[in-house]
N, C-alpha and C. Protein backbone atom coordinates (compact mmCIF):
# COMPACT_ATOMS: atom_id res chain seq x y z
N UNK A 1 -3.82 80.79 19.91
CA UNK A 1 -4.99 80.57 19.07
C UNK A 1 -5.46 81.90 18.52
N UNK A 2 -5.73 81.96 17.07
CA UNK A 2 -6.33 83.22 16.40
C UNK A 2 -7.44 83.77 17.09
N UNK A 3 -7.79 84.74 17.06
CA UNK A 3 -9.10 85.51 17.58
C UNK A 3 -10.02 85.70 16.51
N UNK A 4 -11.60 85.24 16.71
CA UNK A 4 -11.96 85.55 15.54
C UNK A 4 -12.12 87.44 15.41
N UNK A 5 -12.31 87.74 14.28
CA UNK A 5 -12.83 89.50 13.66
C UNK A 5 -13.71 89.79 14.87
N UNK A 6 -13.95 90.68 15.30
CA UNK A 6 -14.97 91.76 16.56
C UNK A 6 -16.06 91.72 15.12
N UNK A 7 -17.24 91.47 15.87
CA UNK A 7 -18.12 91.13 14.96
C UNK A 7 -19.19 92.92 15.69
N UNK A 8 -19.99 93.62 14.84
CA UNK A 8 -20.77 94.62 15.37
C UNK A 8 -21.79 94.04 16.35
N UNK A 9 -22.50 94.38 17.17
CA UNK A 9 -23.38 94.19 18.00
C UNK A 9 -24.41 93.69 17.27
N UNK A 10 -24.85 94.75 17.00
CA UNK A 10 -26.55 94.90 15.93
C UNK A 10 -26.53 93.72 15.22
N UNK A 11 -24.71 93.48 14.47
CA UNK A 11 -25.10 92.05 13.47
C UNK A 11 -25.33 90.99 14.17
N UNK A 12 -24.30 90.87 15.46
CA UNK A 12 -24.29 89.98 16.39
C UNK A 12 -25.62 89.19 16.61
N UNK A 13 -26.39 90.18 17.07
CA UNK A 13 -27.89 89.90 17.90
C UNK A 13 -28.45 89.38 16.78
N UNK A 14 -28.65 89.28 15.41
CA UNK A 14 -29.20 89.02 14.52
C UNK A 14 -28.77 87.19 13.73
N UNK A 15 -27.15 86.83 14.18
CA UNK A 15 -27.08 85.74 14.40
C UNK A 15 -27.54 84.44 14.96
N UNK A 16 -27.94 83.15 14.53
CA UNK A 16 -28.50 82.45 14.87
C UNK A 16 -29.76 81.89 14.41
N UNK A 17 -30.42 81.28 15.54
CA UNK A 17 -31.65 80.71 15.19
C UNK A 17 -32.65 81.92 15.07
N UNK A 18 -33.66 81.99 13.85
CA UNK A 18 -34.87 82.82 13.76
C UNK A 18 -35.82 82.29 14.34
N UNK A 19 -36.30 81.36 14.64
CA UNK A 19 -37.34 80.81 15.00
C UNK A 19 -38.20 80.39 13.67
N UNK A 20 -37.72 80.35 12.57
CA UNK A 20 -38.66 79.95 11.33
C UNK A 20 -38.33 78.53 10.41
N UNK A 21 -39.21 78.11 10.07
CA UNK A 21 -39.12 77.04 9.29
C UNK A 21 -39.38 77.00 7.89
N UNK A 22 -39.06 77.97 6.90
CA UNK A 22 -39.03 78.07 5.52
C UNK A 22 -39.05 77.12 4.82
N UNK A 23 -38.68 75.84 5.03
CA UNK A 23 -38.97 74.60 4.08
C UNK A 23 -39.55 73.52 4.91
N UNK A 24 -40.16 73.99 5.82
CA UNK A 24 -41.12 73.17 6.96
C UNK A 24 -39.72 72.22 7.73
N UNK A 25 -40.06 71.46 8.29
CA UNK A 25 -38.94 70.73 9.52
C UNK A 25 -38.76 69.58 8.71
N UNK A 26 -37.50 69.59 8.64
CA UNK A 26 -36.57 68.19 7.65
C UNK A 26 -36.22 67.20 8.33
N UNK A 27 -36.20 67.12 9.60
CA UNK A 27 -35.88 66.63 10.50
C UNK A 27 -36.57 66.81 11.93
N UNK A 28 -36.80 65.34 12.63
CA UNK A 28 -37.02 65.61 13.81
C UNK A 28 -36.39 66.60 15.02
N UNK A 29 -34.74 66.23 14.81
CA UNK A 29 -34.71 67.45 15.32
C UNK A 29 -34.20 68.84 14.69
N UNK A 30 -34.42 68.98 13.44
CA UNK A 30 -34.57 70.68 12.84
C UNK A 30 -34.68 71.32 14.00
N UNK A 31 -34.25 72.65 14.38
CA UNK A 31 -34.12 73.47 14.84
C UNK A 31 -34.48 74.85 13.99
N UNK A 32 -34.48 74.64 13.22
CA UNK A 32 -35.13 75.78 11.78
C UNK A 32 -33.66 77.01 11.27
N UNK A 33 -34.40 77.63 10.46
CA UNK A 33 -33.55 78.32 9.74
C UNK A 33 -32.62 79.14 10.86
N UNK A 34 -31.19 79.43 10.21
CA UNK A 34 -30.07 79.38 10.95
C UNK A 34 -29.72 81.42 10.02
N UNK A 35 -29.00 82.32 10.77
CA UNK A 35 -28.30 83.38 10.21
C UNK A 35 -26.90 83.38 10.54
N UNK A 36 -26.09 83.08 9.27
CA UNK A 36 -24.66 82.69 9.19
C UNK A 36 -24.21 84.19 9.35
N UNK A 37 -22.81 84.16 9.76
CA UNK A 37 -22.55 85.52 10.05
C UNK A 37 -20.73 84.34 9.22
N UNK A 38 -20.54 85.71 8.34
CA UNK A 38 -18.85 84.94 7.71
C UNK A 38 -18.26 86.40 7.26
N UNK A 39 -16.88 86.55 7.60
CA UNK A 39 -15.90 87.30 7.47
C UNK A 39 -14.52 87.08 7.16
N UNK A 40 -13.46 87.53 6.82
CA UNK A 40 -12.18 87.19 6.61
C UNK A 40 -11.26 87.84 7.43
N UNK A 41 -10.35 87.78 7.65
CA UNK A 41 -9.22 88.39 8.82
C UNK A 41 -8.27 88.85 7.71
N UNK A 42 -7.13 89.88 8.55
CA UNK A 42 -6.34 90.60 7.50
C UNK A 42 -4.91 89.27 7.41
N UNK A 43 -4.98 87.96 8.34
CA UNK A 43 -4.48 86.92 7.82
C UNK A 43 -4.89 85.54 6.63
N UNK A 44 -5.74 86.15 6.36
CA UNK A 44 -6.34 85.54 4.94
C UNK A 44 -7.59 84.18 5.33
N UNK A 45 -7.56 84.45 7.08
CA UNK A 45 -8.24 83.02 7.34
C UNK A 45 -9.80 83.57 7.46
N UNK A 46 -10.87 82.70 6.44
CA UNK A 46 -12.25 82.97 6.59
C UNK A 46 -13.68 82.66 8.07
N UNK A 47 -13.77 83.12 8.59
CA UNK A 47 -14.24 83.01 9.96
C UNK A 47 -15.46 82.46 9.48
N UNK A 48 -16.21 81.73 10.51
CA UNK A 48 -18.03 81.29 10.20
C UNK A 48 -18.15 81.74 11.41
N UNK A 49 -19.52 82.62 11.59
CA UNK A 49 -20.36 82.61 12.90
C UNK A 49 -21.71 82.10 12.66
N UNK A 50 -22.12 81.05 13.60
CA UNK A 50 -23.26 80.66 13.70
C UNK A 50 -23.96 81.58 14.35
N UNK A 51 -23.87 81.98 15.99
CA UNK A 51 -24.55 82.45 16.77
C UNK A 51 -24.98 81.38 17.46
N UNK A 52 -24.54 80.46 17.17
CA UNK A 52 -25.04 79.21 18.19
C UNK A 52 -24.42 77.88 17.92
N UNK A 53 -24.12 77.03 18.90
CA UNK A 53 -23.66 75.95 18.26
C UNK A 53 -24.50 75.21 17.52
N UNK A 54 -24.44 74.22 16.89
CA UNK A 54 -24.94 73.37 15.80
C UNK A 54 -24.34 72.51 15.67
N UNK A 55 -24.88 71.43 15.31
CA UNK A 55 -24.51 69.81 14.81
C UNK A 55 -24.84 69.73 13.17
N UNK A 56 -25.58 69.94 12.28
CA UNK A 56 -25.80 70.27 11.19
C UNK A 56 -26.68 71.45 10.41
N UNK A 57 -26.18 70.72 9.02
CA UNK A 57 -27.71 72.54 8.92
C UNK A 57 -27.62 71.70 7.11
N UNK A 58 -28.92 72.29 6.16
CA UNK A 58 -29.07 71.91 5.05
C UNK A 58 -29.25 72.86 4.35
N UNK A 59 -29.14 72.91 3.18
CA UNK A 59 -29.61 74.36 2.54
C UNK A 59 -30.33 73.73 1.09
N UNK A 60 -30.72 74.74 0.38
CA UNK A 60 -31.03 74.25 -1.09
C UNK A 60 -29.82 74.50 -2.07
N UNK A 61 -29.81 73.77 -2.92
CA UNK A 61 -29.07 73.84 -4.55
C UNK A 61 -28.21 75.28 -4.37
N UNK A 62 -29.10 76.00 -4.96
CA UNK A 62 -28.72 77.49 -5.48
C UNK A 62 -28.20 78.18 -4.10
N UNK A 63 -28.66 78.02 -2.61
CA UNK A 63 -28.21 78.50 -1.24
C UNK A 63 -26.92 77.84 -1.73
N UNK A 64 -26.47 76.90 -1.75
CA UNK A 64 -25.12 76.04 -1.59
C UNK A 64 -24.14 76.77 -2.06
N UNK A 65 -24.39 76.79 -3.92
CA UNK A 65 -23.84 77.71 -4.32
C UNK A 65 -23.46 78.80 -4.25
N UNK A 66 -24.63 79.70 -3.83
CA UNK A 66 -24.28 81.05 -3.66
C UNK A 66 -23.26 81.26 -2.07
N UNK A 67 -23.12 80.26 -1.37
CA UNK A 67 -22.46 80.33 0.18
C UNK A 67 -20.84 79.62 -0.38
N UNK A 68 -20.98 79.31 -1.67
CA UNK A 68 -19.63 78.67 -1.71
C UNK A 68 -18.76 79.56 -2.37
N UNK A 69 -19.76 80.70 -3.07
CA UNK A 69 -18.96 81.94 -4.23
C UNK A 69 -18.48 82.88 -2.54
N UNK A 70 -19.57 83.11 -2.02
CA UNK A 70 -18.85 83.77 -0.64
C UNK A 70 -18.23 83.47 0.05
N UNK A 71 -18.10 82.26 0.18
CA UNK A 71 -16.81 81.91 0.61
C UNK A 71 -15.56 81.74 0.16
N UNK A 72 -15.83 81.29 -1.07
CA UNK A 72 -14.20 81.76 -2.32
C UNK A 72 -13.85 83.32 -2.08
N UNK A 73 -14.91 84.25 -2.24
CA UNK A 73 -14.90 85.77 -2.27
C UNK A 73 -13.93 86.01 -1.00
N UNK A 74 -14.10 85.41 0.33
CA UNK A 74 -13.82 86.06 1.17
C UNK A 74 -12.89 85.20 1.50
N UNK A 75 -12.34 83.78 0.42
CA UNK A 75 -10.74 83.40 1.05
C UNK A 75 -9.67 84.11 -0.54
N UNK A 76 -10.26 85.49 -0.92
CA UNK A 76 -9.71 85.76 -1.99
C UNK A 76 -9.87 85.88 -3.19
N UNK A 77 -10.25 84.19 -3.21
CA UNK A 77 -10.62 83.69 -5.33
C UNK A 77 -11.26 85.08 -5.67
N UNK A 78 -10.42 85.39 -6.92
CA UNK A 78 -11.46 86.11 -8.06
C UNK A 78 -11.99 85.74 -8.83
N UNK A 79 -11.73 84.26 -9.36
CA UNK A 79 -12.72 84.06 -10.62
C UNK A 79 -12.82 82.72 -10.13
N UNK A 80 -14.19 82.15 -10.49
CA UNK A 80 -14.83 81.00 -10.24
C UNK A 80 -15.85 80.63 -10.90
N UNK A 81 -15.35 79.06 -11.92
CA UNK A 81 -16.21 79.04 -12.89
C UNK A 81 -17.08 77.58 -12.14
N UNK A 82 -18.13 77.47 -12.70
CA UNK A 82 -19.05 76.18 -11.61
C UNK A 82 -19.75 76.03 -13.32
N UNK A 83 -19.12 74.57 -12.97
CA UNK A 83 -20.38 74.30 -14.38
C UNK A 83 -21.26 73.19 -13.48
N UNK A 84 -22.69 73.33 -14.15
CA UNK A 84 -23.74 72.26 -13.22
C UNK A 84 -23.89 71.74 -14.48
């Protein structure tokens, strides 16, 4: 099984749950805003770190987007056109 990337400490600790609720609680059980930690390996495969496990998570419109260009970015893609 692959290993994920050695992630830095400092970023490490910063992964996970904040304790904040930026668009108030969407859900009974919301757990609140989440810090994604994402990287690529020198085998082309894109890593996700939560910092915690999770069952779901929601974001807004424009979050979506902008997590889907970073994630093209970091499985490679250079150009990516999105028409809305």
């Amino acid at each position: 099984m692959p290993k994920s990337p050695k992630i830095n400490p400092i970023i490490a600790a910063k992964l996970g749950a904040t304790g904040k609720f930026p668009d108030g609680k969407l859900t009974p059980n919301d757990e609140g805003e989440l810090q994604l930690g994402l990287a690529s390996d020198s085998a082309g495969r894109v890593h996700f770190n939560f910092g915690k496990p999770i069952a779901w998570f929601a974001m807004e419109r424009g979050q979506a987007i902008d997590l889907a260009r970073l994630i093209l970015r970091h499985a490679g893609v250079k150009k990516v056109e999105i028409e809305l």
